[in-house]
C-alpha atoms as a PDB file:
ATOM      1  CA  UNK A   1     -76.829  32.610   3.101  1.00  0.00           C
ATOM      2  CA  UNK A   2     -78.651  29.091   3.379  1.00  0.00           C
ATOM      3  CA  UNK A   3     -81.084  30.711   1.385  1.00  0.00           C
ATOM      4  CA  UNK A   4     -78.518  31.325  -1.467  1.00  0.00           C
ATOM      5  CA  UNK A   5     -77.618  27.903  -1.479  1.00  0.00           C
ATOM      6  CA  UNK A   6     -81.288  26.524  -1.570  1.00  0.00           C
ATOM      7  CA  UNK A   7     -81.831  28.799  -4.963  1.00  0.00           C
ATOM      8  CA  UNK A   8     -78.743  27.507  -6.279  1.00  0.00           C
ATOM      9  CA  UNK A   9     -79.379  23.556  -5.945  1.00  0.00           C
ATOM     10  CA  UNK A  10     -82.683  24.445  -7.427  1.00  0.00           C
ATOM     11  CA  UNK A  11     -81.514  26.014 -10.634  1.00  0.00           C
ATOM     12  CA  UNK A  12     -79.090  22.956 -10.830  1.00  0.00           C
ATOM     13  CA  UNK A  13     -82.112  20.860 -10.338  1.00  0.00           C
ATOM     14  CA  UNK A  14     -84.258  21.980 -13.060  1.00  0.00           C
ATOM     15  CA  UNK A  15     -81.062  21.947 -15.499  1.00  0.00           C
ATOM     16  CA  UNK A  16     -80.638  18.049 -14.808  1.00  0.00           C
ATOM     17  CA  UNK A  17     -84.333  17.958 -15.618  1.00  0.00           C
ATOM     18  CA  UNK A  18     -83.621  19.233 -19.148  1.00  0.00           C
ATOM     19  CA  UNK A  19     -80.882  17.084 -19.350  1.00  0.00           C
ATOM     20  CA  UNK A  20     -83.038  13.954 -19.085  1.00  0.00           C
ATOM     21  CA  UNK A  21     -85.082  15.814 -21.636  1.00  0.00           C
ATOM     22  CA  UNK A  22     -82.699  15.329 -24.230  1.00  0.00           C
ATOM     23  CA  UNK A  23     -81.309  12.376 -23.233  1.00  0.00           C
ATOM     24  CA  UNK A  24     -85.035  11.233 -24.094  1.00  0.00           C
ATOM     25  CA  UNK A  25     -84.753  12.614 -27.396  1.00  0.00           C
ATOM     26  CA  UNK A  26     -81.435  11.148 -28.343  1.00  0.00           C
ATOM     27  CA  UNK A  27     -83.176   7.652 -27.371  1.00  0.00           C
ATOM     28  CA  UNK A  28     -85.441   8.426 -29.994  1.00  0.00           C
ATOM     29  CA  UNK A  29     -83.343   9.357 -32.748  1.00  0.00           C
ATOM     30  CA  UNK A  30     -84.562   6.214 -34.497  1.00  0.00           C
ATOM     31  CA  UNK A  31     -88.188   6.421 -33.408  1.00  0.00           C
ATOM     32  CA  UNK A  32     -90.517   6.968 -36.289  1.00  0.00           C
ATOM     33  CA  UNK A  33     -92.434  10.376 -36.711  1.00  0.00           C
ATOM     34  CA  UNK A  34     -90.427  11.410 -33.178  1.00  0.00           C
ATOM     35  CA  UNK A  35     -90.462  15.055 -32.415  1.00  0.00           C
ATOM     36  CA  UNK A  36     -88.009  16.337 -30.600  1.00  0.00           C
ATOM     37  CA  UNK A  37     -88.908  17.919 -27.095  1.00  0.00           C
ATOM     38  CA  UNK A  38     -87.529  21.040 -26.052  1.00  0.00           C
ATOM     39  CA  UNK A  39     -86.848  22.097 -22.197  1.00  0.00           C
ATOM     40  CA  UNK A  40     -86.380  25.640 -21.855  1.00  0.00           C
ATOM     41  CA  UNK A  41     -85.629  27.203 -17.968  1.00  0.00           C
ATOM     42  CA  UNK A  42     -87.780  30.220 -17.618  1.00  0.00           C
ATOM     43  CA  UNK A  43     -86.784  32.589 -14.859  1.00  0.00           C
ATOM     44  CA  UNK A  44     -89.703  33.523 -12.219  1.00  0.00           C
ATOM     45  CA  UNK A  45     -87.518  35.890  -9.611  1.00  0.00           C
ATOM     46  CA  UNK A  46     -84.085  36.396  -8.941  1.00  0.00           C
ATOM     47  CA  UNK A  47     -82.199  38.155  -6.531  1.00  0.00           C
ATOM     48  CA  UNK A  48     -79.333  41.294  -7.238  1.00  0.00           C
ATOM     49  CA  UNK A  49     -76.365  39.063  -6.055  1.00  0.00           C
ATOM     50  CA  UNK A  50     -75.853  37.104  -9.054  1.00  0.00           C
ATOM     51  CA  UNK A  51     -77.782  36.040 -12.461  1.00  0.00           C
ATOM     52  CA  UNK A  52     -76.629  32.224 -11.273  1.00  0.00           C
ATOM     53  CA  UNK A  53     -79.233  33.292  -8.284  1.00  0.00           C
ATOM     54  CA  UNK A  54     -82.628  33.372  -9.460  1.00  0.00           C
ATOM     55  CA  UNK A  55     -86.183  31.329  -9.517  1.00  0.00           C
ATOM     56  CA  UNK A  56     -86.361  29.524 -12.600  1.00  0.00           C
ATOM     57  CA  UNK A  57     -89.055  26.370 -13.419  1.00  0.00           C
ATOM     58  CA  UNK A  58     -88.888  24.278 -16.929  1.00  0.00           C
ATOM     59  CA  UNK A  59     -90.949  24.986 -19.854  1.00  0.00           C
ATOM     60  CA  UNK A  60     -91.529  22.331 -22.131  1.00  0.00           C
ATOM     61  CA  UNK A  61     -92.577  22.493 -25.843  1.00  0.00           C
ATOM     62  CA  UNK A  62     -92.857  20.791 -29.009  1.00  0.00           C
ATOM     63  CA  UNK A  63     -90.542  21.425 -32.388  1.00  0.00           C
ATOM     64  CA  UNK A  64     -92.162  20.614 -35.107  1.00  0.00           C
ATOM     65  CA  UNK A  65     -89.725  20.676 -37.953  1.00  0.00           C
ATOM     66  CA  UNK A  66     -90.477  18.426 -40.771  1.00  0.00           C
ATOM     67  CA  UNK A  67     -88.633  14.637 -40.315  1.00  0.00           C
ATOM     68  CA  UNK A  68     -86.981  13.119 -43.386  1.00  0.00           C
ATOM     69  CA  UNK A  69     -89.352  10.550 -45.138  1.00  0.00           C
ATOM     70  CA  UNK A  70     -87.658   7.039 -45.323  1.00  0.00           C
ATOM     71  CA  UNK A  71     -89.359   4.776 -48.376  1.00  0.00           C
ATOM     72  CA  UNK A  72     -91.116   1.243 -46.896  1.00  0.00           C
ATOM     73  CA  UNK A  73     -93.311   0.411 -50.119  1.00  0.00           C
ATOM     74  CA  UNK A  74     -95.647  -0.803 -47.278  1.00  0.00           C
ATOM     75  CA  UNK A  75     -99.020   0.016 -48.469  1.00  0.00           C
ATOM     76  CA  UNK A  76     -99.747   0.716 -44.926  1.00  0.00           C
ATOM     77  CA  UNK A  77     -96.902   3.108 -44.075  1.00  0.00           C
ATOM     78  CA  UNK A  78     -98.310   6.548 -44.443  1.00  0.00           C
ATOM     79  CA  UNK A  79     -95.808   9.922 -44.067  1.00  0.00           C
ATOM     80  CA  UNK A  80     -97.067  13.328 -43.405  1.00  0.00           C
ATOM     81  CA  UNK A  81     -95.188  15.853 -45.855  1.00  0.00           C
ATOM     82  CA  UNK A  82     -96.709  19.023 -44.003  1.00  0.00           C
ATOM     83  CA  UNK A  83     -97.977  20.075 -40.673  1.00  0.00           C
ATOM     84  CA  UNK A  84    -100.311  18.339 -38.703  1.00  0.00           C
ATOM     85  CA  UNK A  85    -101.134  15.300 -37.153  1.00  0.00           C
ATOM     86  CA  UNK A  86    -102.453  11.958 -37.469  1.00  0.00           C
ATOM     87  CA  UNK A  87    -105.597  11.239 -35.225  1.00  0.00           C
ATOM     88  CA  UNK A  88    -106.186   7.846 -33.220  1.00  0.00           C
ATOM     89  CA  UNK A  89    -108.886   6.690 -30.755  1.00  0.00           C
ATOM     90  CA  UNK A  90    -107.226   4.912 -27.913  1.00  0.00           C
ATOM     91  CA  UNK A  91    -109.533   4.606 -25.025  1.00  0.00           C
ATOM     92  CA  UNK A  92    -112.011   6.758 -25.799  1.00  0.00           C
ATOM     93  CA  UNK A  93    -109.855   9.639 -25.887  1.00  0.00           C
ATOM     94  CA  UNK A  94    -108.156  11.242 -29.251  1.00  0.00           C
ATOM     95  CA  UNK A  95    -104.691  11.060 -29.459  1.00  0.00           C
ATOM     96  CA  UNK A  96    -102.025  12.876 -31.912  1.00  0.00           C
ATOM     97  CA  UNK A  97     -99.177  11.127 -33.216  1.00  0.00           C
ATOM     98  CA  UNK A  98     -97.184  11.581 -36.640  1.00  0.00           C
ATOM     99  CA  UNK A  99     -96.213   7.787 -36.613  1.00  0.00           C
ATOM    100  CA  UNK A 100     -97.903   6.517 -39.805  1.00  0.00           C
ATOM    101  CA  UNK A 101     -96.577   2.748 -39.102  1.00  0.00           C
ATOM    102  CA  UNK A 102    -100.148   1.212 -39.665  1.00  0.00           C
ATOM    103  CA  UNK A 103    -101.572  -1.932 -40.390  1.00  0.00           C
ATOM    104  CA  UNK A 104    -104.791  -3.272 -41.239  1.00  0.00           C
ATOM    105  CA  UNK A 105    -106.455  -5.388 -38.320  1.00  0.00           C
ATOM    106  CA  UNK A 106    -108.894  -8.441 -38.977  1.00  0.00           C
ATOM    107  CA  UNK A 107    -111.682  -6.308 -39.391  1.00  0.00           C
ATOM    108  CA  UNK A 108    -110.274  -4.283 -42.125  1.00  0.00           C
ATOM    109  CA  UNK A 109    -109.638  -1.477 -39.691  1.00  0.00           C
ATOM    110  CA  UNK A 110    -106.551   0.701 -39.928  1.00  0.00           C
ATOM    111  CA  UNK A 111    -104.855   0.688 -36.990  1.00  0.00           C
ATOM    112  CA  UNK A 112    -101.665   1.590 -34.784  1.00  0.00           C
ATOM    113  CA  UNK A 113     -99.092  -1.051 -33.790  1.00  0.00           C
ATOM    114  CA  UNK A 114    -100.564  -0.915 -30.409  1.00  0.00           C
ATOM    115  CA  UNK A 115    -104.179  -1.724 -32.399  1.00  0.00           C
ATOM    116  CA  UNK A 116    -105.783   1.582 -32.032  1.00  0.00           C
ATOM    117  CA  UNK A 117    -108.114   2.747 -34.868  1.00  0.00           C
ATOM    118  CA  UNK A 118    -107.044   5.941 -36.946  1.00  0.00           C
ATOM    119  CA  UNK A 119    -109.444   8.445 -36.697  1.00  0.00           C
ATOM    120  CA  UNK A 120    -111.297   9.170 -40.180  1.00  0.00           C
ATOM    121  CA  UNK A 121    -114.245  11.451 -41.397  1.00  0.00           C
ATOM    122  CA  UNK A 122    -116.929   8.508 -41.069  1.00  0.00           C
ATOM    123  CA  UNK A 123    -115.141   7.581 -37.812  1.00  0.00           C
ATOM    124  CA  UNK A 124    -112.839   5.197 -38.841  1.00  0.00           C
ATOM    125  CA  UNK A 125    -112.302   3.625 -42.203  1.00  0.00           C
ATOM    126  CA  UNK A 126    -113.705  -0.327 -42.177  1.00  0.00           C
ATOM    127  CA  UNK A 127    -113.652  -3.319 -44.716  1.00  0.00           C
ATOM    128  CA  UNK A 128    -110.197  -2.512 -45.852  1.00  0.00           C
ATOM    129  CA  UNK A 129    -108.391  -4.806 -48.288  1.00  0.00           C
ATOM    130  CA  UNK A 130    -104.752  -4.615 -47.173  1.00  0.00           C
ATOM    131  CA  UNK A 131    -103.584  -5.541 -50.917  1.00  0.00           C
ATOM    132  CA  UNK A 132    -105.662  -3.225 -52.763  1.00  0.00           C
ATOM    133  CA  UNK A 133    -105.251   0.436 -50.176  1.00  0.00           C
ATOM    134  CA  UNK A 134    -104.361   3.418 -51.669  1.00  0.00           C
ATOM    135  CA  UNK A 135    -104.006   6.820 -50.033  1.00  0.00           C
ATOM    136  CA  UNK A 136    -104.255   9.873 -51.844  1.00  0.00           C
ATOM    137  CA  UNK A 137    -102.122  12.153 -51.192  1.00  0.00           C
ATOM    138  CA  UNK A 138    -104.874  14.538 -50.382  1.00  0.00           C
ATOM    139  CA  UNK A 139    -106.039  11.575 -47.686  1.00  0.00           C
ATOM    140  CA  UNK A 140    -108.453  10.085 -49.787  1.00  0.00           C
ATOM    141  CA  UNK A 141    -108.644   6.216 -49.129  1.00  0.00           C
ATOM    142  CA  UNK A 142    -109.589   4.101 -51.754  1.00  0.00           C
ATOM    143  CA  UNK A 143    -110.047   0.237 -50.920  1.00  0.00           C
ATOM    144  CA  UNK A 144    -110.460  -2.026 -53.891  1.00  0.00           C
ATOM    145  CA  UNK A 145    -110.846   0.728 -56.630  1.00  0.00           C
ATOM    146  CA  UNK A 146    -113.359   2.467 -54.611  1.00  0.00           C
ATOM    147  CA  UNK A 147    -113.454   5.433 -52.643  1.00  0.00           C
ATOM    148  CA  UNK A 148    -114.115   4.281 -48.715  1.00  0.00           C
ATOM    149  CA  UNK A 149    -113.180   7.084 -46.384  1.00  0.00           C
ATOM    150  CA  UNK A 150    -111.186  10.493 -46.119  1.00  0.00           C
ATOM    151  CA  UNK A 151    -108.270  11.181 -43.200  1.00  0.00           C
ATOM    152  CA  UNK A 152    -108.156  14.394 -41.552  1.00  0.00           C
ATOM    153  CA  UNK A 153    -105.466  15.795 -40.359  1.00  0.00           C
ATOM    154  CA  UNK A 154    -105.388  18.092 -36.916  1.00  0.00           C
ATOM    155  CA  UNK A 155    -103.285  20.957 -35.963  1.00  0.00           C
ATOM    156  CA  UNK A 156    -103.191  22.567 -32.230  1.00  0.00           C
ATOM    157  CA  UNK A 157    -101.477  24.727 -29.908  1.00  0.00           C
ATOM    158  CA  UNK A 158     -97.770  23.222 -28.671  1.00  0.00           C
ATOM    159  CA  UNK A 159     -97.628  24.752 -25.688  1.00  0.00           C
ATOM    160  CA  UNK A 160    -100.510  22.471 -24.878  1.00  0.00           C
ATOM    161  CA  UNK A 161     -99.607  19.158 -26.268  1.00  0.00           C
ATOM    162  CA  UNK A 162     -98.354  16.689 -23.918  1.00  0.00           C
ATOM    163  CA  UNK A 163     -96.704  13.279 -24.487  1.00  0.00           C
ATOM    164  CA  UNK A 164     -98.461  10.361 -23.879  1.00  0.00           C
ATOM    165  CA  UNK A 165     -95.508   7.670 -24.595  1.00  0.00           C
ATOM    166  CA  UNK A 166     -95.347   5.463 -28.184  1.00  0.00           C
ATOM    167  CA  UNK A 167     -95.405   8.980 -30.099  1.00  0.00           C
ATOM    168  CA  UNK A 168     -98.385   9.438 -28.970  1.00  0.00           C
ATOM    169  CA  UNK A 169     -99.831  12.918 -27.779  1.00  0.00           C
ATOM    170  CA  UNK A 170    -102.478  14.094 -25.787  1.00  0.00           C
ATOM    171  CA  UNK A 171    -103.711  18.096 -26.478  1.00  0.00           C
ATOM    172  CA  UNK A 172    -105.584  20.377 -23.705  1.00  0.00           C
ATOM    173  CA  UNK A 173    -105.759  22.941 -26.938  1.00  0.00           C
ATOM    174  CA  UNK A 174    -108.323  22.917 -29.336  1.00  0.00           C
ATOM    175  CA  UNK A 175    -108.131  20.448 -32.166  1.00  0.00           C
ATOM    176  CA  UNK A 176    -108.516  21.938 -35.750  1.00  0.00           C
ATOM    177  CA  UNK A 177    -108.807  20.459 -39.086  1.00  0.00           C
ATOM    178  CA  UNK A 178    -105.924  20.855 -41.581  1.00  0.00           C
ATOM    179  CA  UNK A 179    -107.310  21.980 -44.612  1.00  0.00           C
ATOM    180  CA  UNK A 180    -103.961  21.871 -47.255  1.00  0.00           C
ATOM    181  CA  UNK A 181    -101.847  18.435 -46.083  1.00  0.00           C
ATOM    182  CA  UNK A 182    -100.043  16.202 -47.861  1.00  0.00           C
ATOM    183  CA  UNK A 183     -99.872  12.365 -47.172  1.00  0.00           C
ATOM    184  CA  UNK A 184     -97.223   9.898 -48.942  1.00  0.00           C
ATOM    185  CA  UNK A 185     -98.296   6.408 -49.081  1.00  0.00           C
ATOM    186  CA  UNK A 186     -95.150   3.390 -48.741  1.00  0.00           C
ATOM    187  CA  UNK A 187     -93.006   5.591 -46.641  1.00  0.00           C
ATOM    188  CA  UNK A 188     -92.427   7.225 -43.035  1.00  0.00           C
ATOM    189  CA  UNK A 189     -91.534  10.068 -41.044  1.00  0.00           C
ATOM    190  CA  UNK A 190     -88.431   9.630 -39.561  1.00  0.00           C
ATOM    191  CA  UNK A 191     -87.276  11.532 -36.038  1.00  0.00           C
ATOM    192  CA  UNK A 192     -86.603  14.881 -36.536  1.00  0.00           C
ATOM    193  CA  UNK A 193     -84.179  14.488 -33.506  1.00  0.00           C
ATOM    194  CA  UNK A 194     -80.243  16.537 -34.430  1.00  0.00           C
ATOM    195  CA  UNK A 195     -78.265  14.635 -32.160  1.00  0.00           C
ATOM    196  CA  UNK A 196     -75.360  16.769 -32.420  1.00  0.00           C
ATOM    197  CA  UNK A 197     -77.469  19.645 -31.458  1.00  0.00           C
ATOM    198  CA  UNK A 198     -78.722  17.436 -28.378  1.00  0.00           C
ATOM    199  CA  UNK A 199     -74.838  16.861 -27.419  1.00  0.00           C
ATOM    200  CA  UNK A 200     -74.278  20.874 -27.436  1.00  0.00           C
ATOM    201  CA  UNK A 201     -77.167  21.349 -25.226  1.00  0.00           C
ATOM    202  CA  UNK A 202     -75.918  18.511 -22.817  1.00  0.00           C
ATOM    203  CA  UNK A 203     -72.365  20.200 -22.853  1.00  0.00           C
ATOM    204  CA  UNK A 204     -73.897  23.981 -21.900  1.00  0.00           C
ATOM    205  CA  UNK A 205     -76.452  22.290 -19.137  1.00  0.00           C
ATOM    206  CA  UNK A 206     -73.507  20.445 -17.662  1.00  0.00           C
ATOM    207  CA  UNK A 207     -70.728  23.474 -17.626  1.00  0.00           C
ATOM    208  CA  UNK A 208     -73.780  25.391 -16.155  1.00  0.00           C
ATOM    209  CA  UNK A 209     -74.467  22.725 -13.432  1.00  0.00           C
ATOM    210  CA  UNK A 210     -70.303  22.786 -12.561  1.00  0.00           C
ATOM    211  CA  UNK A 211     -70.791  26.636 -12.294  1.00  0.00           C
ATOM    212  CA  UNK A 212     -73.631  26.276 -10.147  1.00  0.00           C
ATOM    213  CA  UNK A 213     -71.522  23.701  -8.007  1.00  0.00           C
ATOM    214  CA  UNK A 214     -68.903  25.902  -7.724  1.00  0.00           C
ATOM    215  CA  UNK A 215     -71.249  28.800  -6.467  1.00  0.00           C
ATOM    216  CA  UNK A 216     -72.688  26.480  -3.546  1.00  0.00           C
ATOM    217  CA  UNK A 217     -69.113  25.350  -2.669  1.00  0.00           C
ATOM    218  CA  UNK A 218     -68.320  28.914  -2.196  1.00  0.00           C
ATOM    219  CA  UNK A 219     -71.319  30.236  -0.443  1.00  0.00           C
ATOM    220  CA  UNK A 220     -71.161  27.312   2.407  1.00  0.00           C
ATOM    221  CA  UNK A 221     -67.538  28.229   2.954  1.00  0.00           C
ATOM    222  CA  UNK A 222     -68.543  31.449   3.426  1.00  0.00           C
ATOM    223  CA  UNK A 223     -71.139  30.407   5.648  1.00  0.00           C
ATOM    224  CA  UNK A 224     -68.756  28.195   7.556  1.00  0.00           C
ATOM    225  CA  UNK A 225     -66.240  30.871   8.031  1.00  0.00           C
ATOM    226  CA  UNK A 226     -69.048  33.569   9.439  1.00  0.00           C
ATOM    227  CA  UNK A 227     -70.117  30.408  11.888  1.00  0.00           C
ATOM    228  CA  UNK A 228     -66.971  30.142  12.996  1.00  0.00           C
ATOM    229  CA  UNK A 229     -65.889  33.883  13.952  1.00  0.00           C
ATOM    230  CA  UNK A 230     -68.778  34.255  15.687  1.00  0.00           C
ATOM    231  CA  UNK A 231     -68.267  31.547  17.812  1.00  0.00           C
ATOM    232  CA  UNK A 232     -64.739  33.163  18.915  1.00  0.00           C
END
Protein backbone atom coordinates (compact mmCIF):
# COMPACT_ATOMS: atom_id res chain seq x y z
CA UNK A 1 0.00 0.00 0.00
CA UNK A 2 3.03 2.40 0.92
CA UNK A 3 4.01 1.67 -2.40
CA UNK A 4 0.73 3.18 -3.83
CA UNK A 5 1.24 6.18 -2.02
CA UNK A 6 4.98 6.66 -3.09
CA UNK A 7 3.66 6.51 -6.99
CA UNK A 8 1.07 8.86 -6.17
CA UNK A 9 3.23 11.81 -4.51
CA UNK A 10 5.40 11.25 -7.49
CA UNK A 11 2.89 11.89 -10.21
CA UNK A 12 1.87 14.98 -8.04
CA UNK A 13 5.47 15.86 -8.06
CA UNK A 14 6.19 15.99 -11.63
CA UNK A 15 2.71 17.93 -12.19
CA UNK A 16 4.02 20.85 -9.82
CA UNK A 17 7.09 20.66 -12.02
CA UNK A 18 5.01 21.63 -15.07
CA UNK A 19 3.35 24.03 -13.15
CA UNK A 20 6.52 26.05 -12.54
CA UNK A 21 6.92 25.50 -16.24
CA UNK A 22 4.29 27.74 -17.09
CA UNK A 23 4.46 29.90 -14.45
CA UNK A 24 7.95 30.60 -16.26
CA UNK A 25 6.28 31.28 -19.36
CA UNK A 26 3.65 33.62 -18.07
CA UNK A 27 6.78 35.65 -16.57
CA UNK A 28 7.77 35.99 -19.97
CA UNK A 29 4.81 37.10 -21.66
CA UNK A 30 6.60 40.39 -22.26
CA UNK A 31 10.03 38.95 -23.03
CA UNK A 32 11.08 39.60 -26.56
CA UNK A 33 11.36 36.65 -29.16
CA UNK A 34 10.16 34.29 -25.91
CA UNK A 35 9.01 30.88 -26.85
CA UNK A 36 6.85 29.32 -24.88
CA UNK A 37 8.00 25.97 -23.13
CA UNK A 38 5.88 23.10 -23.02
CA UNK A 39 5.93 20.30 -20.09
CA UNK A 40 4.26 17.29 -21.11
CA UNK A 41 4.07 14.06 -18.34
CA UNK A 42 4.91 10.98 -20.25
CA UNK A 43 3.88 7.74 -18.62
CA UNK A 44 6.83 5.01 -18.16
CA UNK A 45 4.71 2.08 -16.13
CA UNK A 46 1.67 1.95 -14.33
CA UNK A 47 -0.01 -0.43 -12.34
CA UNK A 48 -3.93 -2.09 -12.99
CA UNK A 49 -5.38 -0.32 -9.83
CA UNK A 50 -5.90 2.99 -11.18
CA UNK A 51 -4.73 5.33 -14.29
CA UNK A 52 -3.96 8.05 -11.24
CA UNK A 53 -1.25 5.08 -10.42
CA UNK A 54 1.39 5.00 -12.85
CA UNK A 55 5.29 6.04 -13.56
CA UNK A 56 5.30 9.14 -15.34
CA UNK A 57 8.65 11.66 -15.83
CA UNK A 58 8.34 15.29 -17.68
CA UNK A 59 9.09 15.89 -21.20
CA UNK A 60 9.99 19.18 -22.15
CA UNK A 61 9.84 20.84 -25.63
CA UNK A 62 9.87 23.88 -27.57
CA UNK A 63 6.66 25.60 -29.54
CA UNK A 64 7.66 27.42 -32.07
CA UNK A 65 4.70 29.35 -33.32
CA UNK A 66 5.45 32.57 -34.95
CA UNK A 67 5.39 35.80 -32.20
CA UNK A 68 3.67 39.00 -33.30
CA UNK A 69 6.27 41.61 -34.64
CA UNK A 70 6.06 44.92 -32.59
CA UNK A 71 7.59 48.09 -34.80
CA UNK A 72 10.89 49.87 -32.89
CA UNK A 73 12.27 51.87 -36.06
CA UNK A 74 15.57 50.90 -34.28
CA UNK A 75 17.91 50.23 -37.02
CA UNK A 76 19.25 47.62 -34.80
CA UNK A 77 16.06 45.73 -33.90
CA UNK A 78 15.89 42.83 -36.25
CA UNK A 79 12.50 40.33 -36.29
CA UNK A 80 12.49 36.93 -37.74
CA UNK A 81 9.20 36.52 -39.95
CA UNK A 82 9.84 32.63 -40.46
CA UNK A 83 11.47 29.74 -38.79
CA UNK A 84 14.73 29.67 -37.48
CA UNK A 85 17.04 31.19 -35.32
CA UNK A 86 19.40 33.86 -34.73
CA UNK A 87 23.06 32.65 -33.99
CA UNK A 88 25.42 34.26 -31.21
CA UNK A 89 28.92 33.38 -29.91
CA UNK A 90 28.91 33.64 -26.18
CA UNK A 91 31.86 31.91 -24.74
CA UNK A 92 33.01 30.08 -27.33
CA UNK A 93 29.99 28.16 -27.68
CA UNK A 94 26.95 28.97 -30.31
CA UNK A 95 23.91 29.89 -28.92
CA UNK A 96 20.19 30.21 -30.49
CA UNK A 97 17.98 32.89 -29.58
CA UNK A 98 15.11 34.72 -31.65
CA UNK A 99 15.71 38.02 -29.61
CA UNK A 100 16.81 40.45 -32.36
CA UNK A 101 17.27 43.43 -29.64
CA UNK A 102 20.86 44.32 -30.98
CA UNK A 103 23.12 47.02 -30.84
CA UNK A 104 26.24 47.97 -32.34
CA UNK A 105 29.31 47.83 -29.83
CA UNK A 106 32.45 50.23 -30.12
CA UNK A 107 33.99 48.17 -32.55
CA UNK A 108 31.22 48.24 -34.98
CA UNK A 109 30.26 44.74 -33.94
CA UNK A 110 26.64 43.66 -33.72
CA UNK A 111 25.95 42.42 -30.64
CA UNK A 112 23.39 41.10 -27.89
CA UNK A 113 22.40 43.23 -24.88
CA UNK A 114 24.57 41.03 -22.86
CA UNK A 115 27.53 42.08 -25.67
CA UNK A 116 27.78 38.86 -27.45
CA UNK A 117 28.62 38.97 -31.21
CA UNK A 118 25.89 37.66 -33.75
CA UNK A 119 27.12 35.01 -35.64
CA UNK A 120 27.53 35.93 -39.52
CA UNK A 121 28.93 34.14 -42.72
CA UNK A 122 32.51 35.88 -42.38
CA UNK A 123 32.17 35.24 -38.61
CA UNK A 124 30.77 38.19 -37.45
CA UNK A 125 29.98 41.38 -39.24
CA UNK A 126 32.73 44.36 -38.16
CA UNK A 127 33.13 48.19 -38.91
CA UNK A 128 29.46 48.79 -38.67
CA UNK A 129 28.07 52.32 -38.87
CA UNK A 130 25.09 52.26 -36.50
CA UNK A 131 23.39 55.25 -38.60
CA UNK A 132 23.83 53.93 -41.94
CA UNK A 133 22.78 49.61 -41.24
CA UNK A 134 20.45 48.13 -43.31
CA UNK A 135 19.29 44.52 -43.28
CA UNK A 136 17.85 42.93 -46.12
CA UNK A 137 15.27 41.11 -45.64
CA UNK A 138 17.02 38.19 -47.18
CA UNK A 139 19.91 38.96 -44.28
CA UNK A 140 22.04 40.86 -46.36
CA UNK A 141 23.86 43.65 -44.29
CA UNK A 142 24.78 46.62 -45.91
CA UNK A 143 26.89 49.27 -43.81
CA UNK A 144 27.31 52.64 -45.41
CA UNK A 145 25.85 51.77 -48.92
CA UNK A 146 27.95 48.78 -49.12
CA UNK A 147 27.45 45.27 -48.84
CA UNK A 148 29.54 43.99 -45.50
CA UNK A 149 28.29 40.61 -44.41
CA UNK A 150 25.30 38.04 -44.78
CA UNK A 151 23.26 36.46 -41.48
CA UNK A 152 22.39 32.96 -41.47
CA UNK A 153 19.80 31.68 -39.95
CA UNK A 154 19.80 27.96 -38.13
CA UNK A 155 17.11 25.49 -37.67
CA UNK A 156 17.44 22.18 -35.33
CA UNK A 157 15.73 19.49 -33.65
CA UNK A 158 13.37 20.76 -30.43
CA UNK A 159 13.48 17.94 -28.63
CA UNK A 160 17.12 18.83 -28.26
CA UNK A 161 17.20 22.47 -27.59
CA UNK A 162 17.68 23.49 -24.14
CA UNK A 163 17.37 26.91 -22.45
CA UNK A 164 20.20 28.65 -21.49
CA UNK A 165 18.42 31.81 -19.66
CA UNK A 166 18.14 35.58 -21.53
CA UNK A 167 16.33 33.70 -24.56
CA UNK A 168 19.09 32.15 -25.13
CA UNK A 169 19.37 28.38 -26.27
CA UNK A 170 21.80 25.84 -26.31
CA UNK A 171 21.18 22.68 -29.07
CA UNK A 172 22.72 18.97 -28.62
CA UNK A 173 21.01 18.55 -32.36
CA UNK A 174 22.63 19.37 -35.37
CA UNK A 175 22.62 22.95 -36.51
CA UNK A 176 21.41 23.57 -40.16
CA UNK A 177 21.32 26.52 -42.33
CA UNK A 178 17.94 28.08 -43.25
CA UNK A 179 17.91 28.51 -46.74
CA UNK A 180 14.27 30.65 -47.37
CA UNK A 181 14.03 33.25 -44.08
CA UNK A 182 12.81 36.38 -43.79
CA UNK A 183 14.31 39.21 -41.55
CA UNK A 184 12.42 42.69 -40.79
CA UNK A 185 14.67 45.43 -39.89
CA UNK A 186 13.13 48.33 -37.00
CA UNK A 187 10.97 45.80 -35.33
CA UNK A 188 10.83 42.63 -32.88
CA UNK A 189 9.50 39.40 -32.11
CA UNK A 190 7.33 39.55 -29.40
CA UNK A 191 6.55 36.32 -26.89
CA UNK A 192 4.54 33.96 -28.41
CA UNK A 193 3.38 33.12 -24.78
CA UNK A 194 -1.13 32.67 -24.69
CA UNK A 195 -1.53 33.40 -21.23
CA UNK A 196 -4.98 32.33 -21.09
CA UNK A 197 -3.95 29.05 -22.43
CA UNK A 198 -1.16 28.98 -19.58
CA UNK A 199 -4.10 29.68 -16.91
CA UNK A 200 -6.13 26.49 -18.37
CA UNK A 201 -3.16 24.37 -18.04
CA UNK A 202 -2.52 25.65 -14.39
CA UNK A 203 -6.31 24.95 -13.60
CA UNK A 204 -6.14 21.04 -15.09
CA UNK A 205 -2.48 20.47 -13.27
CA UNK A 206 -3.98 21.76 -10.05
CA UNK A 207 -7.58 19.77 -10.10
CA UNK A 208 -5.21 16.83 -11.04
CA UNK A 209 -2.84 17.43 -8.04
CA UNK A 210 -6.30 17.71 -5.58
CA UNK A 211 -7.27 14.30 -7.20
CA UNK A 212 -4.03 12.91 -6.55
CA UNK A 213 -4.33 14.29 -2.85
CA UNK A 214 -7.40 12.82 -2.42
CA UNK A 215 -6.09 9.32 -3.65
CA UNK A 216 -3.14 9.39 -0.95
CA UNK A 217 -5.62 10.53 1.76
CA UNK A 218 -7.55 7.49 0.98
CA UNK A 219 -4.93 4.90 0.53
CA UNK A 220 -3.17 5.81 4.11
CA UNK A 221 -6.57 5.45 5.72
CA UNK A 222 -6.78 2.35 4.31
CA UNK A 223 -3.49 1.53 5.41
CA UNK A 224 -4.23 2.78 8.89
CA UNK A 225 -7.34 0.80 9.22
CA UNK A 226 -5.50 -2.71 8.00
CA UNK A 227 -2.68 -1.62 10.83
CA UNK A 228 -5.05 -1.40 13.18
CA UNK A 229 -7.17 -4.78 12.83
CA UNK A 230 -4.29 -6.57 12.82
CA UNK A 231 -3.13 -5.38 15.88
CA UNK A 232 -6.56 -6.63 17.60
Amino acid sequence: MSQLINELSSVMQTEIKAIEVTAQNTANVNSIGYKTQLADLQVTSGTNFSDLISGVELTKSTDLKQGGAKVTSNLTDLALLTQGWFAVNKDGVIHLTRNGQFSINERGVLVTQAGDPVITSSGYATGLDANSLEISVKGQIFSQGKMVDQFIIYQTNTKKLFSAGDGLYTSQGQLKEVENFKILQGALETSNVDVSAEMLRVIEKTRHIETLQRAMSTYDEMLKTGINQIGK
